[in-house]
N, C-alpha and C. Protein backbone atom coordinates (compact mmCIF):
# COMPACT_ATOMS: atom_id res chain seq x y z
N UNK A 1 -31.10 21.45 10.54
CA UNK A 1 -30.22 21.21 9.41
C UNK A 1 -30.97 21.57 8.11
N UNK A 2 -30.33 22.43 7.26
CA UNK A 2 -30.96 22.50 5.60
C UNK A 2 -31.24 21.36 5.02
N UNK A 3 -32.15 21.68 4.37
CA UNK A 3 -32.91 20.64 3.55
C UNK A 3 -31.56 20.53 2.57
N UNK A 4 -31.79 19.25 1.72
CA UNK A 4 -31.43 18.90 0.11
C UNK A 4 -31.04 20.20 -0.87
N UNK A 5 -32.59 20.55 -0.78
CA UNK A 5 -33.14 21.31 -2.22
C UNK A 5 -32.74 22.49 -1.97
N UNK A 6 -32.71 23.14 -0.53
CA UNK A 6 -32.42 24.35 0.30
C UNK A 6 -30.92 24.51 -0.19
N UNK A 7 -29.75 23.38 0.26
CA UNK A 7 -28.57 23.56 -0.07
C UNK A 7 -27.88 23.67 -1.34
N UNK A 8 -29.30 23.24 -2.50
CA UNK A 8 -28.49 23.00 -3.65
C UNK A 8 -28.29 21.61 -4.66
N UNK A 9 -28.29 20.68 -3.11
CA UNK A 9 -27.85 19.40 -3.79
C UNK A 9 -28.42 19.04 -4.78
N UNK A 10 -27.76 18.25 -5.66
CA UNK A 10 -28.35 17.52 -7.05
C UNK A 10 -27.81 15.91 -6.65
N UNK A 11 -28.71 15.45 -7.75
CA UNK A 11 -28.59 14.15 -7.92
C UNK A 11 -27.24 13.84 -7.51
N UNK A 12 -26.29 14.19 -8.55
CA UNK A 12 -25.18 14.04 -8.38
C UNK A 12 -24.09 14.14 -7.14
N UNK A 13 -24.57 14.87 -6.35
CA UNK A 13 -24.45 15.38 -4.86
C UNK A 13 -24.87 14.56 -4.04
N UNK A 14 -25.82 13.73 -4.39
CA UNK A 14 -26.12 12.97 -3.47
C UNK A 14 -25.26 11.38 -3.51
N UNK A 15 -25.00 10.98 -4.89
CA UNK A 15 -24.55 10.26 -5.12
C UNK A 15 -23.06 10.14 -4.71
N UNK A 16 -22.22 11.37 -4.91
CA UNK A 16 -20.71 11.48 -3.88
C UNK A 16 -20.91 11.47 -2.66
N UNK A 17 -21.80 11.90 -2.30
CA UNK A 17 -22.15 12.01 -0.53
C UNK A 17 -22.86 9.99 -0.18
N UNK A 18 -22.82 8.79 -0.64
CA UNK A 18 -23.30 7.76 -0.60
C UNK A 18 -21.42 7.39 -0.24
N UNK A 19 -20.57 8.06 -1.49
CA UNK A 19 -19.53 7.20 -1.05
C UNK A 19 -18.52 7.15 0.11
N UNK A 20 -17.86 6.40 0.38
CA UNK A 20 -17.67 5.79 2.03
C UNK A 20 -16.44 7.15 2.08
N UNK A 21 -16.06 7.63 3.42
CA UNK A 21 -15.34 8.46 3.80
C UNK A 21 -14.44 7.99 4.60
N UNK A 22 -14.61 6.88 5.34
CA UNK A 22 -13.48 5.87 6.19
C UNK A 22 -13.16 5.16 5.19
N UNK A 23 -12.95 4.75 4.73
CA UNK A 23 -12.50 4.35 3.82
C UNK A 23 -11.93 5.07 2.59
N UNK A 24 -11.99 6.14 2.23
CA UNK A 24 -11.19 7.37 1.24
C UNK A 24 -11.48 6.95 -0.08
N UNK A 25 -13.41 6.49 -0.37
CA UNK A 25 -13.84 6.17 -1.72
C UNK A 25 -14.17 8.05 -2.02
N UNK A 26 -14.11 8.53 -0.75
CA UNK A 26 -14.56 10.14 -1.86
C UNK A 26 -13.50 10.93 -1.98
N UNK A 27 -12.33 10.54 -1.21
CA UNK A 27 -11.11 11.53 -1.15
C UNK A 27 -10.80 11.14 -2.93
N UNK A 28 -10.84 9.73 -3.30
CA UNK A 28 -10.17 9.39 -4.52
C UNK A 28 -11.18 9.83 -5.94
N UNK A 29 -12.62 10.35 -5.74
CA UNK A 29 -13.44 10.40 -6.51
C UNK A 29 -13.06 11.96 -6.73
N UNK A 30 -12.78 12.74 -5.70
CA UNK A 30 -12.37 14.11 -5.94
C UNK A 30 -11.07 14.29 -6.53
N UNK A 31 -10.47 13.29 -6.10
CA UNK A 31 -8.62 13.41 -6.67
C UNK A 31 -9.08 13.24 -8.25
N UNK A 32 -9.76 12.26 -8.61
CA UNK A 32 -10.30 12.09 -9.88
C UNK A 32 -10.65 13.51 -10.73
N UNK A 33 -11.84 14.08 -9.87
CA UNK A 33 -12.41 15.39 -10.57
C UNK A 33 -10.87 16.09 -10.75
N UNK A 34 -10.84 16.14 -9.64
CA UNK A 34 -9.23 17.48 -9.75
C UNK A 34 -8.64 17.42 -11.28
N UNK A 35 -7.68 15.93 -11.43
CA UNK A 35 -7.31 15.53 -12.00
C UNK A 35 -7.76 16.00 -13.32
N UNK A 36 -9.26 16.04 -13.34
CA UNK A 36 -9.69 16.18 -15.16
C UNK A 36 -10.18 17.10 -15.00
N UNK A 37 -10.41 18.36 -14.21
CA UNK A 37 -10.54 19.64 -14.09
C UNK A 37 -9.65 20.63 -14.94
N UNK A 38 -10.24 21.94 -15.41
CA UNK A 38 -9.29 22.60 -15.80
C UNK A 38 -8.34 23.43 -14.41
N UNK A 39 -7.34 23.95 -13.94
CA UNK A 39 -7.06 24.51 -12.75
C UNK A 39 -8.06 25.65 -12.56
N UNK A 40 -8.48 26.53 -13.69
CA UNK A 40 -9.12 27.77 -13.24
C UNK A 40 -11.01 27.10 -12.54
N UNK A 41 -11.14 25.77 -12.55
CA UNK A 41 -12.30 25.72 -12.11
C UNK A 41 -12.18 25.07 -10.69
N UNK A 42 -11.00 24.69 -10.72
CA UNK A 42 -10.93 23.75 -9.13
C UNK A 42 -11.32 24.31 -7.88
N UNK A 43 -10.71 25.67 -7.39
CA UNK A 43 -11.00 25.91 -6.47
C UNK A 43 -13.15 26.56 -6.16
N UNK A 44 -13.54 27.08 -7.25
CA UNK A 44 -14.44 26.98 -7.23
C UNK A 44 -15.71 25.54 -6.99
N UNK A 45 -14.87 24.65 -7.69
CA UNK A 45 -15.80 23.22 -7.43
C UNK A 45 -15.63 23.18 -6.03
N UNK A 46 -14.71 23.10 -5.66
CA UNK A 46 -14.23 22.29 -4.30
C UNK A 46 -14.91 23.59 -2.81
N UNK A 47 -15.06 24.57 -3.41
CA UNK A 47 -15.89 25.52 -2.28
C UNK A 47 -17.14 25.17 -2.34
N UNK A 48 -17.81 24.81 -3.73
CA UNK A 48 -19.22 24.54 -3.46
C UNK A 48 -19.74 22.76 -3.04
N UNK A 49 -18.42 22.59 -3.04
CA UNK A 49 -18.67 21.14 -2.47
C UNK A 49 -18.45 21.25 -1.02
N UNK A 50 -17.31 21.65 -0.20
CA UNK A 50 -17.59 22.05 1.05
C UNK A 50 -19.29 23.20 1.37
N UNK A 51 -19.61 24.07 0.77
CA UNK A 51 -20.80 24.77 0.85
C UNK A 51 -21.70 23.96 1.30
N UNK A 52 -21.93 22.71 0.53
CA UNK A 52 -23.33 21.72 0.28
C UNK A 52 -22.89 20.82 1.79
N UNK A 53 -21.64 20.77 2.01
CA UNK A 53 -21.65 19.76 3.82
C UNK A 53 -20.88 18.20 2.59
N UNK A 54 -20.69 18.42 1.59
CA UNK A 54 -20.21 16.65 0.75
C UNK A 54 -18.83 16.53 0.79
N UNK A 55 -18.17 18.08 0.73
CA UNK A 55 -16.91 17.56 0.80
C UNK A 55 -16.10 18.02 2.43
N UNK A 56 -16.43 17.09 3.25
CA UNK A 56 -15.90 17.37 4.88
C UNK A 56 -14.29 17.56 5.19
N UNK A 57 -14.28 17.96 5.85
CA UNK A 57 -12.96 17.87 6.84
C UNK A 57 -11.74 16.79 6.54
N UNK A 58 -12.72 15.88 7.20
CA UNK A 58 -11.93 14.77 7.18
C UNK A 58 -11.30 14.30 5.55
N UNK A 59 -12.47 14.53 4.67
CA UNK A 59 -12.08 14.27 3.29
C UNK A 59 -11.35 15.18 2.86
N UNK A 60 -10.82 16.53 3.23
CA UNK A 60 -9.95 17.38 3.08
C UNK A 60 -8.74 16.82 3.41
N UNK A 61 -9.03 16.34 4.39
CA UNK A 61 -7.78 15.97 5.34
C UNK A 61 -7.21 14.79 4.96
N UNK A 62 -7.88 13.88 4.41
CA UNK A 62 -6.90 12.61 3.31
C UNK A 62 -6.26 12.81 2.10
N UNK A 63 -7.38 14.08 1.39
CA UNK A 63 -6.72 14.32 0.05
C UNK A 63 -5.03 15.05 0.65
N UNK A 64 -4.92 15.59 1.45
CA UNK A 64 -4.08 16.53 1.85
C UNK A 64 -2.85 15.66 2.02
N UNK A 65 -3.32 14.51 2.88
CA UNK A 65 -2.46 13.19 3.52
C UNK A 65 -1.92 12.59 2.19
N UNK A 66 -2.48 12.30 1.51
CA UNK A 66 -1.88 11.36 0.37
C UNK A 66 -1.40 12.27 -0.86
N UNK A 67 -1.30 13.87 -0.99
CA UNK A 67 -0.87 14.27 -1.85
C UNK A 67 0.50 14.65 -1.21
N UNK A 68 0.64 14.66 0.33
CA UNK A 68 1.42 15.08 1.01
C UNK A 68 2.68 13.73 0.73
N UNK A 69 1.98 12.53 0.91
CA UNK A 69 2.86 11.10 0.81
C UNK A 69 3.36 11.22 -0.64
N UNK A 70 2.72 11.60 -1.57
CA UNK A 70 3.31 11.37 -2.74
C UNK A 70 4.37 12.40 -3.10
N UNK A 71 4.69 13.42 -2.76
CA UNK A 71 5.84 14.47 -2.89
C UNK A 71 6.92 13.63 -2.06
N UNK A 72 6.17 12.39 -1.31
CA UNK A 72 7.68 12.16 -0.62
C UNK A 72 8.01 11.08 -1.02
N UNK A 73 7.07 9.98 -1.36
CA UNK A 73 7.56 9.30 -2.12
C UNK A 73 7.19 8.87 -3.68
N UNK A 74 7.66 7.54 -4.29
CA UNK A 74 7.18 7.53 -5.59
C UNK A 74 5.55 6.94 -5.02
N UNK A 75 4.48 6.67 -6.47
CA UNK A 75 3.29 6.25 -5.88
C UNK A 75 3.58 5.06 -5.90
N UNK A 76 4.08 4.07 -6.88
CA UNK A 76 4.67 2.80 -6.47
C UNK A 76 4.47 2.04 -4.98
N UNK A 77 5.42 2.97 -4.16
CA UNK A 77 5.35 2.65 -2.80
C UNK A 77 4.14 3.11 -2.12
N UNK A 78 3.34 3.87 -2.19
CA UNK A 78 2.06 4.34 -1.51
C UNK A 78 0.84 3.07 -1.98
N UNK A 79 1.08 2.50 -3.18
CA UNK A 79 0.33 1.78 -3.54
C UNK A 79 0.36 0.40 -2.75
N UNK A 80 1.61 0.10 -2.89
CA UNK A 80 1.91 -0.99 -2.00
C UNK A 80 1.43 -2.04 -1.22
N UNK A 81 0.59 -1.09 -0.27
CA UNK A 81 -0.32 -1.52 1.20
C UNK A 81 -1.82 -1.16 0.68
C-alpha cells in the first residue's frame, strides 16, 4: 500500500479520513464541501479525493443515497429518523 506522503495526503486528508464512514460523518462533511464549492471545482476535488483512497465507495454510495431521498422527498421527512 502507498505511503501518506507518496499519495499526497495532507494534514487535512488525514483528518476527513478519521471521520466515521458507518455512520455517514464523511458522506455529510463532503455534502458540506460540495455545498460551498464553486461547481467548476467539484468534480476535480472529489477525483482527488477518491485518488488519495479518502473518499470510498461506500461514501459515494451514501452521498448518492441521500441526494437520491431528497428529490423524492422534502428534507423535513429524511430528517425525521
Amino acid at each position: 500500500m502507498l505511503q501518506d506522503k507518496e499519495r499526497g495526503i495532507t494534514r487535512s486528508d488525514k483528518m476527513i479520513r478519521k471521520l466515521g464512514v458507518e455512520n455517514g460523518n464523511r458522506a455529510r462533511f463532503y455534502e458540506t464541501q460540495i455545498e460551498k464549492m464553486p461547481p467548476a471545482f467539484i468534480n476535480e476535488f472529489l477525483q482527488e479525493q477518491k485518488d488519495k483512497g479518502i473518499l470510498t465507495k461506500n461514501v459515494e454510495n451514501q452521498i448518492r443515497l441521500k441526494r437520491a431521498l431528497e428529490a423524492l422527498a422534502p428534507q423535513s421527512i429524511i430528517n425525521e429518523n
